[in-house]
Protein backbone atom coordinates (compact mmCIF):
# COMPACT_ATOMS: atom_id res chain seq x y z
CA UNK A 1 51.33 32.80 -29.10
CA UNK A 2 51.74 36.42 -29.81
CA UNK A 3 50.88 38.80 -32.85
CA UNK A 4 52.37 41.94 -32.68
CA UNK A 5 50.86 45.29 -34.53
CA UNK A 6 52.44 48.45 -35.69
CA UNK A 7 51.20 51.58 -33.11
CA UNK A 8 49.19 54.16 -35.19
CA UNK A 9 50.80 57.34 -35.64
CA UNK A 10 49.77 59.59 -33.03
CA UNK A 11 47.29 62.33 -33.20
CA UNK A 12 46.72 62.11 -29.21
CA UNK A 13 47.54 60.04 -26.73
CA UNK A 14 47.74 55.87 -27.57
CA UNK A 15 44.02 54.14 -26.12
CA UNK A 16 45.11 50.20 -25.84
CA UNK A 17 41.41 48.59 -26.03
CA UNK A 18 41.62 44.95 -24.11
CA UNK A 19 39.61 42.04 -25.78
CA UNK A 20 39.54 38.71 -24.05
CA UNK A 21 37.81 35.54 -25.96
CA UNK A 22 36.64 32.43 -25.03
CA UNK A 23 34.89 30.66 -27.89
CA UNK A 24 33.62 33.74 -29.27
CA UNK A 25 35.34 33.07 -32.56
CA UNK A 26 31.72 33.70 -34.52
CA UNK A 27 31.35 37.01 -32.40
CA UNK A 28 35.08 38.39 -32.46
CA UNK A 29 35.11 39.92 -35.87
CA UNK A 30 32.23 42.55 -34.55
CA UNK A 31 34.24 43.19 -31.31
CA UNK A 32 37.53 44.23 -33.06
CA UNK A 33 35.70 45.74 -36.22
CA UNK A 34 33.49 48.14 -34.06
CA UNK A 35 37.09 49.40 -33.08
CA UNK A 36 38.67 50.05 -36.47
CA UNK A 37 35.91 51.82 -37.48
CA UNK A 38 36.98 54.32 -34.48
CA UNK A 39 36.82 57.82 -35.16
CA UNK A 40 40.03 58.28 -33.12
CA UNK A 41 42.99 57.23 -34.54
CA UNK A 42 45.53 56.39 -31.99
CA UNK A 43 44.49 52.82 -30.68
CA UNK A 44 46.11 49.72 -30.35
CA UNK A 45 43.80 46.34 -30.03
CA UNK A 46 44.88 43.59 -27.86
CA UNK A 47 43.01 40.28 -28.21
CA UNK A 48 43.80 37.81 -25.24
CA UNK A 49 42.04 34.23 -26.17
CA UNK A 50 41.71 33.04 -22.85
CA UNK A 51 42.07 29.21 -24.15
CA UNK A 52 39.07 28.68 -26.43
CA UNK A 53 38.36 25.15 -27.25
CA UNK A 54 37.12 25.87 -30.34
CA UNK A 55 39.06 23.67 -32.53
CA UNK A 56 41.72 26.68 -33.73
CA UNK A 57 38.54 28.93 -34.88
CA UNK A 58 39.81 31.89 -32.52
CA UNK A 59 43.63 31.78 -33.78
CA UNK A 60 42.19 31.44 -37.29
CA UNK A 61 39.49 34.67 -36.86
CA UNK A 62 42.62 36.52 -34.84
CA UNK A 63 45.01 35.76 -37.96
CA UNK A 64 43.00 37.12 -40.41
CA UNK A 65 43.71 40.92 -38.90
CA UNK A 66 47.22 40.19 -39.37
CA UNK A 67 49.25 43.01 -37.85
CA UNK A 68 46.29 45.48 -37.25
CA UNK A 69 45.65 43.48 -33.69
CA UNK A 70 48.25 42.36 -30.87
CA UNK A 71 47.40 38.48 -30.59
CA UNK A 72 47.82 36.52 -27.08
CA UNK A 73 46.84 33.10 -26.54
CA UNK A 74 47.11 31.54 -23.12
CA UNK A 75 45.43 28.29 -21.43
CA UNK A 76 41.86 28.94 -19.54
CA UNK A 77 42.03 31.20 -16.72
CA UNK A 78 39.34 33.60 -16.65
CA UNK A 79 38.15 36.69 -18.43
CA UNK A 80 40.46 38.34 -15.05
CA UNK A 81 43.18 36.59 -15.91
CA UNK A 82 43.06 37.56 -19.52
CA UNK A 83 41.93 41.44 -19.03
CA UNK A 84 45.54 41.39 -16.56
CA UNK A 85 47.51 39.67 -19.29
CA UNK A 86 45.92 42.92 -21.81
CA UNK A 87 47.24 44.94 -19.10
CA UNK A 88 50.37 44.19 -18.71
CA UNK A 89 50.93 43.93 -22.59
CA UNK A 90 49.77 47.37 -23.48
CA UNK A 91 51.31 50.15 -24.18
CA UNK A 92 48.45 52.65 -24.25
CA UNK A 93 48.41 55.96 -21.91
CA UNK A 94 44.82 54.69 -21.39
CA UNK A 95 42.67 51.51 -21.21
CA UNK A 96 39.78 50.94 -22.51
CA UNK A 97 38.16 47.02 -22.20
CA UNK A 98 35.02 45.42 -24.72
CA UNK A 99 33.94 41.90 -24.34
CA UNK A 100 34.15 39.63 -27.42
CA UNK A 101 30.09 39.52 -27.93
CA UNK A 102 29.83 43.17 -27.71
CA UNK A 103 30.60 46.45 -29.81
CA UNK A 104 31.79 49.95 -29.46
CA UNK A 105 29.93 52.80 -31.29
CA UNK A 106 32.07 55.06 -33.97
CA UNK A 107 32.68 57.83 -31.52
CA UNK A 108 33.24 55.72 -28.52
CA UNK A 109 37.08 56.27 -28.24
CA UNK A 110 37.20 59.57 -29.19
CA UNK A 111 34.30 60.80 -27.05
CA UNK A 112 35.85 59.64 -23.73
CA UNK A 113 38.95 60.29 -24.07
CA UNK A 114 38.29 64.09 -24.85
CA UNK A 115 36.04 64.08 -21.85
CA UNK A 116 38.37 62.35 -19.70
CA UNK A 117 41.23 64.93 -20.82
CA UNK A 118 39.13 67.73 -20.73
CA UNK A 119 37.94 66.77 -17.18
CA UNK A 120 41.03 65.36 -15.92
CA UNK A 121 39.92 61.99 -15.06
CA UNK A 122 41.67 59.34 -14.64
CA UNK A 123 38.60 56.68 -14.46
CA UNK A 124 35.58 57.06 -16.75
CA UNK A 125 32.68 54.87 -17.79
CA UNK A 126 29.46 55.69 -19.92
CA UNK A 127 25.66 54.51 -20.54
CA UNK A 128 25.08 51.97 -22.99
CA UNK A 129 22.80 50.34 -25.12
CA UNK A 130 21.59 46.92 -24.20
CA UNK A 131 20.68 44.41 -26.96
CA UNK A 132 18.88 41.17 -26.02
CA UNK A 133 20.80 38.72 -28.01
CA UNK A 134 17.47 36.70 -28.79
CA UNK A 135 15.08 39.14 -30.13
CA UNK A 136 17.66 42.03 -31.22
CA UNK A 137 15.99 44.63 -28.71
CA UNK A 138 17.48 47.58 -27.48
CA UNK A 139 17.53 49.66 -24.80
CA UNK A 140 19.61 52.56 -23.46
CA UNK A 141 20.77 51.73 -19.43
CA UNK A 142 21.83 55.14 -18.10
CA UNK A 143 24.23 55.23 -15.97
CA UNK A 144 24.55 58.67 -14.91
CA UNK A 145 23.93 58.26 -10.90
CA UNK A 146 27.57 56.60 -10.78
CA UNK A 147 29.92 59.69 -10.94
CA UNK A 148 32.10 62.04 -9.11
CA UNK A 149 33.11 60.42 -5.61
CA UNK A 150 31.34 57.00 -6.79
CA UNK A 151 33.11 55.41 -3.46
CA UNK A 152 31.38 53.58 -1.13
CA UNK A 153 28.35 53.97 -2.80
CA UNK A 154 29.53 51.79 -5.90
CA UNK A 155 29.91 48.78 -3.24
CA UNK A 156 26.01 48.91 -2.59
CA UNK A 157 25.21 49.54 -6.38
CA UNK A 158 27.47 49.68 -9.17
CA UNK A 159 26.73 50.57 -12.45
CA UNK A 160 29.72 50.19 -13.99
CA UNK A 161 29.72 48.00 -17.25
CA UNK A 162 33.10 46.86 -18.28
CA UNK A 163 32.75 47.51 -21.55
CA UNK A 164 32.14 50.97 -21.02
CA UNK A 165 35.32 52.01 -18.60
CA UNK A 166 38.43 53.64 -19.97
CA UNK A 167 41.01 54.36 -17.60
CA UNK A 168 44.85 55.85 -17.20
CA UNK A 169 47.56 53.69 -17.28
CA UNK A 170 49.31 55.27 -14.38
CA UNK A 171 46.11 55.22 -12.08
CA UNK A 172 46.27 51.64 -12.54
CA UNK A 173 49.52 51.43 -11.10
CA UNK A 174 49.85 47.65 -9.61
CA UNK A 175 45.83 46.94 -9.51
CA UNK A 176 44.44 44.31 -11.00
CA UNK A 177 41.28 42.26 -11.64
CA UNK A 178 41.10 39.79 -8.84
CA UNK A 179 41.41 36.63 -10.23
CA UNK A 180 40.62 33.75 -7.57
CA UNK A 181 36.91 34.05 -8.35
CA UNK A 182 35.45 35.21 -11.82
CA UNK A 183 31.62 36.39 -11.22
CA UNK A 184 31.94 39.89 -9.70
CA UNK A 185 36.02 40.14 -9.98
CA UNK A 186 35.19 43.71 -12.12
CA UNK A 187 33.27 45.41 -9.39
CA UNK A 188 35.87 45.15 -6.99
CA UNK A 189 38.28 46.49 -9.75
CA UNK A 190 36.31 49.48 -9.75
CA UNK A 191 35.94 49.70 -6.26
CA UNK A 192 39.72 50.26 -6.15
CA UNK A 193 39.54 52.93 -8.89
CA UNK A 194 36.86 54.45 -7.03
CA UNK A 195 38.60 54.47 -3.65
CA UNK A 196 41.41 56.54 -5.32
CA UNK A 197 39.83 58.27 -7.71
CA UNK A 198 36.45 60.90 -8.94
CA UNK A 199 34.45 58.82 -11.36
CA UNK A 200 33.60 60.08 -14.67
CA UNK A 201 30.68 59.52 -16.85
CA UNK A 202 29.19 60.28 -20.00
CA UNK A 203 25.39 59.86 -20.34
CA UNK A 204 26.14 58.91 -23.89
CA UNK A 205 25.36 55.41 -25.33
CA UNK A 206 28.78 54.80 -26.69
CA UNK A 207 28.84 50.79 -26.00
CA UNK A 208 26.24 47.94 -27.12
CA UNK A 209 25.86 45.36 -24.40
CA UNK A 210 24.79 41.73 -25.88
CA UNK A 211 23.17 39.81 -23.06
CA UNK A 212 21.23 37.11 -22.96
CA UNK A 213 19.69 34.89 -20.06
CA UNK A 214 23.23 34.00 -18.99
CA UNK A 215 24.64 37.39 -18.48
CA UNK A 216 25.37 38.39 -14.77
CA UNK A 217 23.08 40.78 -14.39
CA UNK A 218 20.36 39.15 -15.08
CA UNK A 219 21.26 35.56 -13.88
CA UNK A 220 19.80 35.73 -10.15
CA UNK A 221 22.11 32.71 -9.29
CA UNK A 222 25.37 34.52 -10.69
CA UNK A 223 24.24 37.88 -8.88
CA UNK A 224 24.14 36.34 -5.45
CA UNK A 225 27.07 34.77 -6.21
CA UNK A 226 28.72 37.51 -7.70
CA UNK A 227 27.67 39.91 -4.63
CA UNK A 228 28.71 37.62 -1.64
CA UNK A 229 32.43 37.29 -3.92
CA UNK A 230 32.40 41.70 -3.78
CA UNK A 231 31.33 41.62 0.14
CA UNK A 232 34.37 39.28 0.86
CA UNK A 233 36.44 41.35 -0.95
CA UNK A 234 35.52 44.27 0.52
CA UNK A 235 35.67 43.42 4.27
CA UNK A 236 39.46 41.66 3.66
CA UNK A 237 40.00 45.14 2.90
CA UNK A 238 40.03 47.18 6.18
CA UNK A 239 40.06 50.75 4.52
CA UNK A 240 36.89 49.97 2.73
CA UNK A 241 35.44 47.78 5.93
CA UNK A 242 36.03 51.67 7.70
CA UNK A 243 34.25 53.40 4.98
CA UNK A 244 31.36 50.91 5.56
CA UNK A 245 30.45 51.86 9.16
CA UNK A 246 30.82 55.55 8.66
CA UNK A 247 28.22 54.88 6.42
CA UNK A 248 24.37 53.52 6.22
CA UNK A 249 25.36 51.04 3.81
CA UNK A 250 26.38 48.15 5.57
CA UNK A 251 23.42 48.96 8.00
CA UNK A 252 20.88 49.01 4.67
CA UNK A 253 22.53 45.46 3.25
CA UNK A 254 22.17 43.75 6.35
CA UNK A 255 18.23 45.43 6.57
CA UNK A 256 17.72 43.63 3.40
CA UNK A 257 18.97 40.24 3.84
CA UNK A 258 17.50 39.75 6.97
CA UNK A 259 20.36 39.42 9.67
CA UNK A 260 19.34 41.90 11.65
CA UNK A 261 16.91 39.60 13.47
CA UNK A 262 19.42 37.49 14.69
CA UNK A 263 19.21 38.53 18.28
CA UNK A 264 18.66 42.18 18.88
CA UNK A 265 15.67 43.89 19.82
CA UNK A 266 14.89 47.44 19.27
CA UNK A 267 15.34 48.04 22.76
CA UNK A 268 18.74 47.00 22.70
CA UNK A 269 19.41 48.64 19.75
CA UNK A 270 18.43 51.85 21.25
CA UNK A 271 20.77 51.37 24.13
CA UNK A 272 23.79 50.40 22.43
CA UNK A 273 23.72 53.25 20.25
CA UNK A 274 23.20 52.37 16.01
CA UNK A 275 27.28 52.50 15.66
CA UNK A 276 27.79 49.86 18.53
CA UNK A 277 25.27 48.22 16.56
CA UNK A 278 27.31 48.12 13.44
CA UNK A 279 30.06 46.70 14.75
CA UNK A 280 28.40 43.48 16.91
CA UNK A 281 26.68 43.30 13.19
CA UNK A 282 29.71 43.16 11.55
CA UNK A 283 31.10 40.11 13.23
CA UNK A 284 27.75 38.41 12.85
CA UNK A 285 27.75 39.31 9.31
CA UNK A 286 31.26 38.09 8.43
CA UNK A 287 30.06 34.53 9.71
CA UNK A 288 26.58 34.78 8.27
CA UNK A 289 28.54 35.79 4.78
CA UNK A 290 31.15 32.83 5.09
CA UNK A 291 28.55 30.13 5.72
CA UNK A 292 26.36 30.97 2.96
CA UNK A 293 29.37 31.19 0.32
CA UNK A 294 30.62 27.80 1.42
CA UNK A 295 26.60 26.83 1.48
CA UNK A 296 26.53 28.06 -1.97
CA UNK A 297 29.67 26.31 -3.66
CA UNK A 298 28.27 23.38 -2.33
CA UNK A 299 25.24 23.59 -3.61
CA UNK A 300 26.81 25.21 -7.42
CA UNK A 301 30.13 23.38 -7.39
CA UNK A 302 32.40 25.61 -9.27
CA UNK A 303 30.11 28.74 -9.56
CA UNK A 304 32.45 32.27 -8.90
CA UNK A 305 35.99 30.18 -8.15
């Protein structure tokens, strides 16, 4: 099912703004308000209802904007899946995504884009204002340390929210969300981005965030999850696997989960030299990070596939 919606006249270049849904049909309406109310002009808004179950109350909330949204709906895949679907449907010089529970600020579009133009960037994100979905608090999560040549640091720590990013159509070229797994799938997006590209950043609150005690970043289960699902990705990539051993990184990661026990002593570690010591790591970690994935899906069936 499709929707189509006029393109605004221009005043600057066209921002497509991706939206998927799953049962959010209550929550929509402040998703795709937050961007009509944009100071910039130019946008286009693509909804992708990523096959709610909600008895038709997503195609009914989606209907009601008539022609002022573009309308997809498509059976359940993942928020990936649907974000990819946005992608390919827009027409937008830039991107910009926001999550059906959360909002943009008035400014958010315009803001961003300027800076991105102004800076030449071709992948941006911002700070944001977190909202706890029970008691209405807010905070403002700065962001700020991710910037500039964000790559491999961002594997270690990202700080990324998706609701914050805007990026160029033509950096995206053929990337994509990943979509055989859907806890961390975003990260890795932005890995890629970051690979290629500086980072920009705005220390501006220009998104609220709406979590609650199931959001990732707060869900221990779906972090671990979610990181072992960005490590595989990672090291099936062998330019970012490189990256890793120039770096302390890997070295840290391993330090913190423990592996490093398993079998040399500091001795030994002296003698082989610390980059030797990377690399007899890295094999031990690649079956140390296998195990406990397959450990883990048997434990959570279905968690991050």
């Amino acid at each position: 099912m499709e929707h189509h919606s006029p393109q605004t006249a221009p005043s600057g270049p066209l921002v497509s703004i991706i939206i998927p849904t799953y049962n959010d049909a209550a929550l929509l309406p402040n998703a795709i308000n937050s961007v009509l109310a944009q100071t910039y002009p130019s946008t286009e808004i693509i909804v992708v209802n990523d096959g709610s179950d909600d008895g038709g109350a997503t195609d009914a909330v989606a209907g009601g904007y008539g022609e002022r949204i573009r309308y997809f709906a498509t059976e359940n895949r993942g928020s990936a899946a649907a974000r990819n679907l946005g992608i390919e449907k827009a027409t937008g010089a830039y991107i910009a995504f926001l999550d059906a529970d959360d909002f943009f600020l008035s400014q958010k579009i315009e803001k961003q884009l300027a800076y991105m133009l102004e800076g030449s960037y071709c992948f941006c994100h911002t700070s944001y204002v977190r909202r706890n979905a029970g008691t209405g608090e807010e905070s403002k999560i700065t962001t700020k340390a991710s910037s500039g040549k964000a790559f491999p640091g961002i594997i270690e720590c990202c700080r990324v929210a998706t609701p914050t990013v805007m990026v160029k159509r033509d950096a995206l070229g053929t990337l994509r969300f990943p979509e055989d797994f859907t806890i961390g799938e975003d990260v890795c997006l932005w890995i890629d981005l970051s690979f290629r590209y500086p980072l920009g950043q705005i220390d501006d609150g220009l998104t609220v965030v709406v979590v609650d005690e199931d959001t990732t970043a707060l869900s221990g289960e779906k972090s671990v999850v979610g990181y072992l699902n960005i490590l595989r990705y990672v090291y099936q990539n062998p330019e970012y696997a490189k990256n890793i051993l120039e770096t302390d990184y890997l070295y840290q990661d391993l330090r913190r989960m423990n592996i490093l026990r398993l079998g040399l002593s500091k001795r030994e570690k002296r003698q082989i030299g610390r980059k030797k010591v990377r690399k007899v790591l890295l094999h031990i970690y690649y079956a140390v990070l296998d195990t406990a994935i397959s450990l883990f899906h048997m434990l959570f069936p279905g968690w991050g596939k």
